[in-house]
N, C-alpha and C. Protein backbone atom coordinates (compact mmCIF):
# COMPACT_ATOMS: atom_id res chain seq x y z
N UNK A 1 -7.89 19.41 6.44
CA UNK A 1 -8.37 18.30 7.22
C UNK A 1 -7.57 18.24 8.52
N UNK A 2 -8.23 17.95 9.73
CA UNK A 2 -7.58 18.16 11.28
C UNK A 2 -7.31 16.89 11.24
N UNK A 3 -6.10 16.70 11.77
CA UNK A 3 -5.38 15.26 12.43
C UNK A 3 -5.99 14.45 13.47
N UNK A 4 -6.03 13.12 13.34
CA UNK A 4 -6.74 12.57 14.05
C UNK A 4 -5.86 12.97 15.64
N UNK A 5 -7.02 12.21 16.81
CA UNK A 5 -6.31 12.36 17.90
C UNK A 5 -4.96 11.18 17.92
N UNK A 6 -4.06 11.22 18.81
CA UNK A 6 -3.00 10.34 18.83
C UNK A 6 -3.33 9.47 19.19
N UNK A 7 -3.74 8.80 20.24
CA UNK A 7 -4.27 7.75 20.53
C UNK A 7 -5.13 7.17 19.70
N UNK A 8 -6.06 7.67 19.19
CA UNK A 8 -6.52 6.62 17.60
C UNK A 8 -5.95 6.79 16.95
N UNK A 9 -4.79 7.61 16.56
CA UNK A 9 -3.64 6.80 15.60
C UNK A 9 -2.80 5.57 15.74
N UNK A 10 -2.49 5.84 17.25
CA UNK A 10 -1.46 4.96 18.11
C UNK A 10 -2.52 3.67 17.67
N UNK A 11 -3.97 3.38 18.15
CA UNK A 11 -4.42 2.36 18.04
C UNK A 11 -4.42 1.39 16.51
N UNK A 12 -4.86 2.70 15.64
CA UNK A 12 -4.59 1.94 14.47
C UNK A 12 -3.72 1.70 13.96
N UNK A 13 -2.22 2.22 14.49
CA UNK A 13 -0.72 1.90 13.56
C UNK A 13 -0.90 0.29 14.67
N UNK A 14 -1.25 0.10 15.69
CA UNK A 14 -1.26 -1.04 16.76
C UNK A 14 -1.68 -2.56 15.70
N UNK A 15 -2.88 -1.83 15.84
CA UNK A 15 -3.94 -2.96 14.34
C UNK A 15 -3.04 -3.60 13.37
N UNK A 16 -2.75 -2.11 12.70
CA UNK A 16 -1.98 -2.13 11.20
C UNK A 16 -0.21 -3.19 11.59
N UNK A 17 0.37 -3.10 12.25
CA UNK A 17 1.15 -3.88 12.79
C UNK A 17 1.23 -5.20 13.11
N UNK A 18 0.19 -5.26 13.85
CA UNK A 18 -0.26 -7.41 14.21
C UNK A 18 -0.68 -7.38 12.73
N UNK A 19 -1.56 -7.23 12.19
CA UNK A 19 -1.76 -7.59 10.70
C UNK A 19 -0.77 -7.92 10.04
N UNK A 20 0.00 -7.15 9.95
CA UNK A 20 1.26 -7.15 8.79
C UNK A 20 1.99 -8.57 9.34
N UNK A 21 2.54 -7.87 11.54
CA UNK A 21 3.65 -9.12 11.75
C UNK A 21 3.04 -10.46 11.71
N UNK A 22 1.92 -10.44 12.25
CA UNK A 22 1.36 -11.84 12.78
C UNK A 22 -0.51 -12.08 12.39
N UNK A 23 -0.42 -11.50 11.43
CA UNK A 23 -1.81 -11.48 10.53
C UNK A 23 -3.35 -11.63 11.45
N UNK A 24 -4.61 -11.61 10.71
CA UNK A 24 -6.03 -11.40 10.82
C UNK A 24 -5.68 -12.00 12.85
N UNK A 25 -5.92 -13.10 12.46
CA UNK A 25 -6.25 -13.75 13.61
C UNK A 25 -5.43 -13.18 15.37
N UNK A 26 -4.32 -12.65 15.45
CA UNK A 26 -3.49 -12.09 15.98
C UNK A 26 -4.13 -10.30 16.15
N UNK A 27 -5.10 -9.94 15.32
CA UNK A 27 -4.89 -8.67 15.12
C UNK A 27 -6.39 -8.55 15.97
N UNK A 28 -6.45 -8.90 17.23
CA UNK A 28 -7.66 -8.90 17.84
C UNK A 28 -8.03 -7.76 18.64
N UNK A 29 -9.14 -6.74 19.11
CA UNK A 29 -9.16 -5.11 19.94
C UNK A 29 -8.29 -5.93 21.02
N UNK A 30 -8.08 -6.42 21.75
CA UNK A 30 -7.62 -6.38 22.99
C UNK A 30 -6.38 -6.76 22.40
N UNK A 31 -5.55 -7.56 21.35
CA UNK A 31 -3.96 -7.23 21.62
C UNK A 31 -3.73 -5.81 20.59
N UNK A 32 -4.93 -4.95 19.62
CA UNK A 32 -4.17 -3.74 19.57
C UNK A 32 -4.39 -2.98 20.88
N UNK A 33 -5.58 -2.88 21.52
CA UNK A 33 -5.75 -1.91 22.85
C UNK A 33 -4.10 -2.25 23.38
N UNK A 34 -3.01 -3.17 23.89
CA UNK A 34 -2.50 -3.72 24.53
C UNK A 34 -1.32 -3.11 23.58
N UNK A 35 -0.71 -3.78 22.74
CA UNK A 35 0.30 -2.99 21.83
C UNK A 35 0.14 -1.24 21.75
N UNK A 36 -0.81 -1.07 21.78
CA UNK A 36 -1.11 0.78 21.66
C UNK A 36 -0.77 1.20 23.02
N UNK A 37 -0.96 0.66 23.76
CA UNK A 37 -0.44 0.71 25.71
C UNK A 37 -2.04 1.85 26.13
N UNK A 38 -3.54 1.61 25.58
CA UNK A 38 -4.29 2.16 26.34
C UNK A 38 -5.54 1.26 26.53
N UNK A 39 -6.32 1.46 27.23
CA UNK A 39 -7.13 0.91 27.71
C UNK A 39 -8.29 -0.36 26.51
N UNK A 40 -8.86 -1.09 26.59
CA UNK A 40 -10.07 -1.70 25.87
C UNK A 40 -11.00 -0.35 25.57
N UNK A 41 -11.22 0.47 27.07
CA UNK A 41 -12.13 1.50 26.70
C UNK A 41 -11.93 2.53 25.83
N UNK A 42 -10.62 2.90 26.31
CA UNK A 42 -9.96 4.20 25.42
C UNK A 42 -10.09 3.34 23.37
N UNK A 43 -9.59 1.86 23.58
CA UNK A 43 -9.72 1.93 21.93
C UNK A 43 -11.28 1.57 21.61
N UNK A 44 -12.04 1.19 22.21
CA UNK A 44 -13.54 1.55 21.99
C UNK A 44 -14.03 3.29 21.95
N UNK A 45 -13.24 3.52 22.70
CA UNK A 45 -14.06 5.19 22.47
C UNK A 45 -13.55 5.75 20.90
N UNK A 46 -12.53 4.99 20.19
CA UNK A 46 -12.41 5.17 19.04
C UNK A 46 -12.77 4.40 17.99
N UNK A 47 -12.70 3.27 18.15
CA UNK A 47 -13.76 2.30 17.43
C UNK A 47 -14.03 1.32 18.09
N UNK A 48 -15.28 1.15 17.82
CA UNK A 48 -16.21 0.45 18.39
C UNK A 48 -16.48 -1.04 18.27
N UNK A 49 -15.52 -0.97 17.58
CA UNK A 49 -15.49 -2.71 16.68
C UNK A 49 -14.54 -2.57 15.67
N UNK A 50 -14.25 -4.79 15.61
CA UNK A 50 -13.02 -4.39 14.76
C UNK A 50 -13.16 -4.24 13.25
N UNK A 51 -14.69 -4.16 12.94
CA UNK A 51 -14.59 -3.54 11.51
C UNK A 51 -14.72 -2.22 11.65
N UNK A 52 -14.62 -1.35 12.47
CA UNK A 52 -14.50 -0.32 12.73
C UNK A 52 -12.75 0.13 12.43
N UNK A 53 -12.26 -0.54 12.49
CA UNK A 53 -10.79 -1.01 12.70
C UNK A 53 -10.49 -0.92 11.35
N UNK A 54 -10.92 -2.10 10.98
CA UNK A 54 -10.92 -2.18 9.65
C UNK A 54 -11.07 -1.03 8.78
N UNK A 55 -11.90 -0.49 9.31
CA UNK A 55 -12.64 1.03 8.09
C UNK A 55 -11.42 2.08 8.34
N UNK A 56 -11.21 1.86 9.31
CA UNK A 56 -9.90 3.19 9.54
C UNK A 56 -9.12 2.66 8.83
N UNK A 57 -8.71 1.81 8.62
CA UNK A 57 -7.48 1.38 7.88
C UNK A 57 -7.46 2.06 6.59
N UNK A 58 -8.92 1.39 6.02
CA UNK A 58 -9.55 1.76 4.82
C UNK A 58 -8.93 3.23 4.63
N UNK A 59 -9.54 3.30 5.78
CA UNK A 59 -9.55 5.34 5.24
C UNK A 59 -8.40 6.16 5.02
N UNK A 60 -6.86 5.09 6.13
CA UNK A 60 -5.66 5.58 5.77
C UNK A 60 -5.17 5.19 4.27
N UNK A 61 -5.39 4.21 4.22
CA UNK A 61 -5.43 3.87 2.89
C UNK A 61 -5.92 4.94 1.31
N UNK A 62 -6.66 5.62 1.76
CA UNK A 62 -7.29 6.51 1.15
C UNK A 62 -6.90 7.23 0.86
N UNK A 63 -6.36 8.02 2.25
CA UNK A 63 -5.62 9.14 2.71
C UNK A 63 -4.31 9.25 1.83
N UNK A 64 -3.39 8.08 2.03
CA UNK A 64 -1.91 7.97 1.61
C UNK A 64 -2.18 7.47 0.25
N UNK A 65 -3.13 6.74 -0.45
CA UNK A 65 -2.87 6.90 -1.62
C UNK A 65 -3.26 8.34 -3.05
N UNK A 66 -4.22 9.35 -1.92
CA UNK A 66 -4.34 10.15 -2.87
C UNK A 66 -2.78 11.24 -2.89
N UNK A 67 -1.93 10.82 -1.82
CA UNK A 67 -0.99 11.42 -1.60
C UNK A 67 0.16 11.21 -2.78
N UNK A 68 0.01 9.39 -2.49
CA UNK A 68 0.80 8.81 -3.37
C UNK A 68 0.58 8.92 -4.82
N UNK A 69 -0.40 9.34 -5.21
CA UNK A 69 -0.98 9.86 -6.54
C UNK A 69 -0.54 11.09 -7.20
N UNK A 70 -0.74 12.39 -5.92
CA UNK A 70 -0.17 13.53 -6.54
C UNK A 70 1.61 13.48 -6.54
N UNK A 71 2.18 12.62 -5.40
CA UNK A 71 3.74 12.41 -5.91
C UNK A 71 4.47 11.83 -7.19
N UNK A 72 3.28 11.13 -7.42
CA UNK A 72 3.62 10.12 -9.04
C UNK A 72 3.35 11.47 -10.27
N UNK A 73 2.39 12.05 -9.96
CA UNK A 73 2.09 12.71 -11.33
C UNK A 73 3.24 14.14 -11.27
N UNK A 74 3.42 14.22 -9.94
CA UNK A 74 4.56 15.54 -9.80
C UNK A 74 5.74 15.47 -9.95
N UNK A 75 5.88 14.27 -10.09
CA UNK A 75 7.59 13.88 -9.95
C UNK A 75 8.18 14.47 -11.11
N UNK A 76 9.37 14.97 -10.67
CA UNK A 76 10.30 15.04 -11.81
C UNK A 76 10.45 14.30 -13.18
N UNK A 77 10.86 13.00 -12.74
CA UNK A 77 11.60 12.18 -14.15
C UNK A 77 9.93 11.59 -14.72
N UNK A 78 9.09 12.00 -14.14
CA UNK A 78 7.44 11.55 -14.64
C UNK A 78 6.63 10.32 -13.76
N UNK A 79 5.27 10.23 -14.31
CA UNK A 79 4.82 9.25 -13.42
C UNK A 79 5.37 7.77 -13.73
N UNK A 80 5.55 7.25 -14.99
CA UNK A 80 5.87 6.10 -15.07
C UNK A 80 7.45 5.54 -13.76
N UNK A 81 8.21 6.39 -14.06
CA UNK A 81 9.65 6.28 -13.93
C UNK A 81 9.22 6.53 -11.67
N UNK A 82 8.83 7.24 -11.75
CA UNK A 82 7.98 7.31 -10.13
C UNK A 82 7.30 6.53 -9.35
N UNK A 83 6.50 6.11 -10.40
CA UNK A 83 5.63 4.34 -9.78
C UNK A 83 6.59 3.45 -9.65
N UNK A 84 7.05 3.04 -11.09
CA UNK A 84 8.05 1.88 -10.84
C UNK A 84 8.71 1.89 -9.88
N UNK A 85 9.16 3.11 -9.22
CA UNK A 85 10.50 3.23 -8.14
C UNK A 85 9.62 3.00 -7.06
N UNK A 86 8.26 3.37 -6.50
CA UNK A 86 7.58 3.23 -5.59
C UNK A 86 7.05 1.81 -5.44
N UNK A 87 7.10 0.90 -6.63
CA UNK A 87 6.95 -0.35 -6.51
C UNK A 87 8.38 -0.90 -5.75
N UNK A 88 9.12 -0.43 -5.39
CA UNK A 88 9.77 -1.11 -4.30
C UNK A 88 9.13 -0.65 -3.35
N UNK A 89 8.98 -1.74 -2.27
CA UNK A 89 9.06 -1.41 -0.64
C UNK A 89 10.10 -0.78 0.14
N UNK A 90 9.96 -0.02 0.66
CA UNK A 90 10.90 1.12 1.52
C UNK A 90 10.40 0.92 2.73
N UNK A 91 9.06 0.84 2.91
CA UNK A 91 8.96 0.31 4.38
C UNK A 91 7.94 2.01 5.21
N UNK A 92 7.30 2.58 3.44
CA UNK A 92 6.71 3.54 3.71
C UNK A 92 5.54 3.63 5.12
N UNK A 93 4.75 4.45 5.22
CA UNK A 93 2.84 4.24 5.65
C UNK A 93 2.35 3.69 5.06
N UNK A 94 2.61 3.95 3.54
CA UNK A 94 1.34 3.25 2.54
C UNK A 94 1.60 1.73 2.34
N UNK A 95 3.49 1.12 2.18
CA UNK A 95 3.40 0.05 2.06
C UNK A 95 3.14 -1.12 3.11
N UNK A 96 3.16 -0.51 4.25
CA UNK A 96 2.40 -1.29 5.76
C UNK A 96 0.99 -0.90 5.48
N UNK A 97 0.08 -0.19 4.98
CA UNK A 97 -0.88 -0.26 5.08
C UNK A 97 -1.39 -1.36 4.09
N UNK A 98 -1.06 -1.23 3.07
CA UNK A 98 -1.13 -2.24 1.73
C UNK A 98 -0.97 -3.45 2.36
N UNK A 99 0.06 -3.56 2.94
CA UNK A 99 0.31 -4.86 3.04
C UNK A 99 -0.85 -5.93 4.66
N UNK A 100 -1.17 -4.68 5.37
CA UNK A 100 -2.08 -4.94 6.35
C UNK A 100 -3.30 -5.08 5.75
N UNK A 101 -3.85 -4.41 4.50
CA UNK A 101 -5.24 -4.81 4.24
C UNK A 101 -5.05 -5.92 2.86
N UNK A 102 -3.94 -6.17 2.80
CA UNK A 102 -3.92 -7.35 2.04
C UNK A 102 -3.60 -8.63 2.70
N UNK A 103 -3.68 -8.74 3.91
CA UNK A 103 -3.74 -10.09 5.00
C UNK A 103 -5.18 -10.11 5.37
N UNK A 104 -5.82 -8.92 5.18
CA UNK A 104 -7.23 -9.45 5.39
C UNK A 104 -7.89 -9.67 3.92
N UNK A 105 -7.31 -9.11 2.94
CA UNK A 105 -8.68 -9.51 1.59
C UNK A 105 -8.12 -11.24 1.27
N UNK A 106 -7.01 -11.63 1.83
CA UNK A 106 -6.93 -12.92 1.69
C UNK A 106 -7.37 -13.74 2.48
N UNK A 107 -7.86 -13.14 3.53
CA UNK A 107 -8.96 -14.10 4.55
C UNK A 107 -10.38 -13.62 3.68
N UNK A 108 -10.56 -13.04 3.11
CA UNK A 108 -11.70 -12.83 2.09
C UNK A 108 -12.45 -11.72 2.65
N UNK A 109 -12.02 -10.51 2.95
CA UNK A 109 -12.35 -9.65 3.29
C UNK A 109 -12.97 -8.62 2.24
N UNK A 110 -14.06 -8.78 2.13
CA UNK A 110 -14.21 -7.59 1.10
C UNK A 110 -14.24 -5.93 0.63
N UNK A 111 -14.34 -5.57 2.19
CA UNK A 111 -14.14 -3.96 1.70
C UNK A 111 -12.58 -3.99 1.99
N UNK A 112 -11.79 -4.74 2.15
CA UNK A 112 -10.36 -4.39 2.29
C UNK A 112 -10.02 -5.18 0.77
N UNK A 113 -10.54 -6.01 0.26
CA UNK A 113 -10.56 -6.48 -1.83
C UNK A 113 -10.41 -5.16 -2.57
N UNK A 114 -11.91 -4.41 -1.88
CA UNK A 114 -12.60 -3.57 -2.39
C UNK A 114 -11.69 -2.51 -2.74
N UNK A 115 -10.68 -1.96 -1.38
CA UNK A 115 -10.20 -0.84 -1.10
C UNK A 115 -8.61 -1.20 -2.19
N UNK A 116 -8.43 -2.38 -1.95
CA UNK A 116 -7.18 -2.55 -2.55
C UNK A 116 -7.26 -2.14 -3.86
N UNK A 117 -7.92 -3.04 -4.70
CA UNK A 117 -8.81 -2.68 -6.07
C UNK A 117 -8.86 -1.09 -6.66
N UNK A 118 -9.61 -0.39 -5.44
CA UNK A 118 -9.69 0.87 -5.57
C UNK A 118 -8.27 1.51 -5.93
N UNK A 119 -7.45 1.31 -4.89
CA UNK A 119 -5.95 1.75 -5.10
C UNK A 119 -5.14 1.37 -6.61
N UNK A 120 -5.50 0.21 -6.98
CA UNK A 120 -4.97 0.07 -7.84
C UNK A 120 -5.72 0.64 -9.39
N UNK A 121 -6.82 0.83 -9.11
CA UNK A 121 -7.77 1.73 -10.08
C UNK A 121 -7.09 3.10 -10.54
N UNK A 122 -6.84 4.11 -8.94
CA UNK A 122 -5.87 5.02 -9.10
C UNK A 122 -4.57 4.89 -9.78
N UNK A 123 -3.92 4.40 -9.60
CA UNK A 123 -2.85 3.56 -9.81
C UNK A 123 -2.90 3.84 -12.00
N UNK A 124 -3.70 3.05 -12.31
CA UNK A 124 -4.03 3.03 -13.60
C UNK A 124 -4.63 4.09 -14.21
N UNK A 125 -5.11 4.81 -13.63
CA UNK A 125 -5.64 6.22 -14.06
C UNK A 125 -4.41 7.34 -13.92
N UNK A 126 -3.71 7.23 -13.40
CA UNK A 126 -2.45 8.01 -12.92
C UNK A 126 -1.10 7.96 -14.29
N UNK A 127 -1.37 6.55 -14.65
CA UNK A 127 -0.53 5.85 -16.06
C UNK A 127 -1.05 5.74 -17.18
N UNK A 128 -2.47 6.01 -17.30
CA UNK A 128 -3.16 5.98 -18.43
C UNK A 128 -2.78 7.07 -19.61
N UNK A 129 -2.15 8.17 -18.97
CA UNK A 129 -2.21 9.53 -20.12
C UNK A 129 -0.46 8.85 -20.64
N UNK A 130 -0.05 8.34 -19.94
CA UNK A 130 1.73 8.00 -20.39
C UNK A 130 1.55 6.81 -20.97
N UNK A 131 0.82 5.81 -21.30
CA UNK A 131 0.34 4.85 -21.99
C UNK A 131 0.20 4.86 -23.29
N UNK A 132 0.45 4.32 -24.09
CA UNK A 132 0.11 4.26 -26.30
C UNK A 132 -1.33 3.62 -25.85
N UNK A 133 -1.17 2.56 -25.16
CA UNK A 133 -2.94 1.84 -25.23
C UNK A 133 -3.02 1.30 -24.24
N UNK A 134 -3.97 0.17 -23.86
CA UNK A 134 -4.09 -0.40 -22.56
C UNK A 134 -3.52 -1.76 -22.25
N UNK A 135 -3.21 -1.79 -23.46
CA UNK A 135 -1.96 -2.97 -22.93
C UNK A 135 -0.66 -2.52 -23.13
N UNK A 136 -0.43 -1.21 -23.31
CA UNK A 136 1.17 -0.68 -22.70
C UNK A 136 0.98 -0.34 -21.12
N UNK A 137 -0.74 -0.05 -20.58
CA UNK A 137 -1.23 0.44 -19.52
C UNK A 137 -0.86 -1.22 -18.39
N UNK A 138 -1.27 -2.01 -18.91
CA UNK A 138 -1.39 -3.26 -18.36
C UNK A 138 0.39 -3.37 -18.15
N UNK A 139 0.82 -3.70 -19.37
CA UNK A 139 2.47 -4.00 -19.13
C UNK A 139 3.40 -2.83 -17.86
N UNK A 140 2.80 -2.01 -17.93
CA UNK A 140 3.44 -0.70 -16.84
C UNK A 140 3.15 -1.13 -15.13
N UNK A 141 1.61 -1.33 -15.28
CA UNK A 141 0.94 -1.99 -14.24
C UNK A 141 1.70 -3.10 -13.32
N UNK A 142 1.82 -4.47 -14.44
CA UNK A 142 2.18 -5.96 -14.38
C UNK A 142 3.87 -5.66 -13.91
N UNK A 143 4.39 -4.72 -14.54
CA UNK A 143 6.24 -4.67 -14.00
C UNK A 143 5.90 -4.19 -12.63
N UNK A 144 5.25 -3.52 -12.46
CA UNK A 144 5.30 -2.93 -11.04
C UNK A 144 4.82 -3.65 -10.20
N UNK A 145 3.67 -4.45 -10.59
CA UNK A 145 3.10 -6.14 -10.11
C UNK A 145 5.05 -6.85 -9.32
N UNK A 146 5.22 -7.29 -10.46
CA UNK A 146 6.20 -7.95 -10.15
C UNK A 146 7.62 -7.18 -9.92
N UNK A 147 7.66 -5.85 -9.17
CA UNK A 147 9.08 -5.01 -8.76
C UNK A 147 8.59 -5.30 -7.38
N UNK A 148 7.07 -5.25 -7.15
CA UNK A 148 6.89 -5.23 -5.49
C UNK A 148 7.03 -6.75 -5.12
N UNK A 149 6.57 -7.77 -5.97
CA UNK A 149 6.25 -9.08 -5.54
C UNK A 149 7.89 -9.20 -5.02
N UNK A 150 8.52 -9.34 -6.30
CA UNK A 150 10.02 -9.71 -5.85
C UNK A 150 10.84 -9.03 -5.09
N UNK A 151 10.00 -7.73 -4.09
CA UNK A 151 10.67 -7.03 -3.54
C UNK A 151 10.08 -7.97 -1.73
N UNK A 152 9.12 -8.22 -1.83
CA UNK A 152 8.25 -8.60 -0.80
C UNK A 152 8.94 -9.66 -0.82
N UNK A 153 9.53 -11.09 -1.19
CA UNK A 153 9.79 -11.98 -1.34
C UNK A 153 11.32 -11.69 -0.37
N UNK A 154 12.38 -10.39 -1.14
CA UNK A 154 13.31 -10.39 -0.38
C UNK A 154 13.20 -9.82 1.10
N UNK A 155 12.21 -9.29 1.14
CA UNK A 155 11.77 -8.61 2.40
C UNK A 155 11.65 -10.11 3.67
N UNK A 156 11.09 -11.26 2.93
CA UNK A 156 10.90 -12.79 3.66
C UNK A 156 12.32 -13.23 3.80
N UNK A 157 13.26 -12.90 3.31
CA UNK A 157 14.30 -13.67 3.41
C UNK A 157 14.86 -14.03 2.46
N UNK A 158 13.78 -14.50 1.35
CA UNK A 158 14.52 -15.45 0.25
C UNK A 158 14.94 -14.16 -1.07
N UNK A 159 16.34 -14.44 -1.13
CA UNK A 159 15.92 -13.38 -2.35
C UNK A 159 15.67 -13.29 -3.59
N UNK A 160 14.91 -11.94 -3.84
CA UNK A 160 14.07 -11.46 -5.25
C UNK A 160 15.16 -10.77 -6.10
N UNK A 161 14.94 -11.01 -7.33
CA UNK A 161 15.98 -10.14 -8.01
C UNK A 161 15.00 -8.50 -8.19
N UNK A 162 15.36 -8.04 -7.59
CA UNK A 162 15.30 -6.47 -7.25
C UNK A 162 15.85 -5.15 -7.65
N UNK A 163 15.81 -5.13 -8.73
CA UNK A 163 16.61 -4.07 -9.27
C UNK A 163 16.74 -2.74 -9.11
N UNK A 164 18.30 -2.24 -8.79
CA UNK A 164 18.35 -1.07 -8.47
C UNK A 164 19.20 -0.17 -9.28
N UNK A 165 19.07 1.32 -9.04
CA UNK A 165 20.63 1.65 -8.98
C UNK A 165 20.22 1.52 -10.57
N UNK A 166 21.73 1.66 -11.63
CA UNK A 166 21.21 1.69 -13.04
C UNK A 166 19.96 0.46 -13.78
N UNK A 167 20.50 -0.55 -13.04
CA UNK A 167 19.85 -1.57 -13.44
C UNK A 167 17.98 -1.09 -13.60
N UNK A 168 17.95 -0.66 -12.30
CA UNK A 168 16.02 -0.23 -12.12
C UNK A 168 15.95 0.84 -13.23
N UNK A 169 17.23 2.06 -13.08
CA UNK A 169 17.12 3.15 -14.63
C UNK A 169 16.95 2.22 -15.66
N UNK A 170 17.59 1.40 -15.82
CA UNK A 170 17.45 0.49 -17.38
C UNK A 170 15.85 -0.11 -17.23
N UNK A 171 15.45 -0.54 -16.38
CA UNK A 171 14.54 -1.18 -16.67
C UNK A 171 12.95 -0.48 -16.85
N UNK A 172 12.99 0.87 -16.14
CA UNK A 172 12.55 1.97 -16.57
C UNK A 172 12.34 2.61 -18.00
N UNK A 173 13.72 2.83 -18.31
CA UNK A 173 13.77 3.15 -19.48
C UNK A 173 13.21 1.89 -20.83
N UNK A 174 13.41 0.64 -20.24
CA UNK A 174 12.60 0.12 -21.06
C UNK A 174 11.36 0.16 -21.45
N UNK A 175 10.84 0.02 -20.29
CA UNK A 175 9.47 -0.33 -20.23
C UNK A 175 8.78 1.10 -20.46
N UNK A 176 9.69 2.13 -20.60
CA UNK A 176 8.87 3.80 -20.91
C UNK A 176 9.08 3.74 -22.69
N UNK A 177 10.26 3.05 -23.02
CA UNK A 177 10.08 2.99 -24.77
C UNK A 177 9.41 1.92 -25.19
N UNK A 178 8.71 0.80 -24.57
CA UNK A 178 7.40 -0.13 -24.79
C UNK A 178 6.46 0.82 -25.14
N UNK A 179 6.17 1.89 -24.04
CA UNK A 179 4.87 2.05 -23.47
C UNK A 179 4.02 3.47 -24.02
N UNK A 180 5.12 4.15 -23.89
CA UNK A 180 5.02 5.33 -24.76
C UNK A 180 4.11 5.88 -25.45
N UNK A 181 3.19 7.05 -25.52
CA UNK A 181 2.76 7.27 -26.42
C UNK A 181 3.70 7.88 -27.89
């Protein structure tokens, strides 16, 4: 697959940015044209609208999670022990993208619901073969639910208890002798 041009990247990391810092309403073509430093025309000659905008997002989204998929199942210490660690925020592509199309499915956006959903579909299909059943599938899911929530929380300021370092090994190792087949 050929790389997009830079300038519609530049535009959509622009997008993906007001979303995240200063959400939907903030994230308008003329302040990404303006943050990207090129023209109204130049980010029209790449999309044409801002659900156009939107769909690119989508599509990075796409992009970085089938990525993030083959890193989970390749990893060394396995996929469980790989997700969990990726349920922290690091401040990846994928977790600015996540977090940009999750300021719009809470303005009720639906193909960005849609797309999220999707991700997390992968997500569960990726943990399903390391699973006893689907509620060891769910419990694997739900920790990683809440490694990112309380990671996002310290990311605001207030802090999350966040576990690292042996503590995240321990908590790993728990939740892999729950889950286990």
């Amino acid at each position: 697959m050929s790389r997009p041009p830079r300038a519609r990247e530049s535009v959509l990391d622009a997008f993906e940015a007001l979303l995240v810092e200063d959400g939907e309403r903030a994230a308008t073509m003329d302040a990404a044209a303006r943050r990207a430093g090129v023209s109204k025309g130049g980010l029209l000659y790449h999309f044409g609208s801002k659900e156009a905008l939107v769909e690119g997002l989508i599509e990075r989204l796409r992009v970085l999670s089938l990525e993030d998929i083959e890193q989970i199942r390749s990893a060394p210490d396995g996929p469980v022990a790989a997700f969990m660690r990726t349920s922290i925020m690091t401040g990846t592509a994928l977790d600015r993208t996540i977090i940009a199309l999750s300021r719009l499915a809470q303005n009720g956006h639906p193909a960005a619901s849609d797309a999220l959903r999707d991700l997390r579909l992968l997500w569960e299909d990726a943990m399903r073969s390391e699973a006893k059943d689907e509620t060891a599938l769910q419990l694997i899911m739900l920790v990683s639910d809440g490694l990112y929530f309380n990671n996002a929380l310290t990311v605001g300021g207030v802090p999350g208890p966040v576990p690292t370092g042996a503590d995240l090994d321990a908590l790993i190792a728990l939740v892999r002798d729950a889950t286990s087949r």
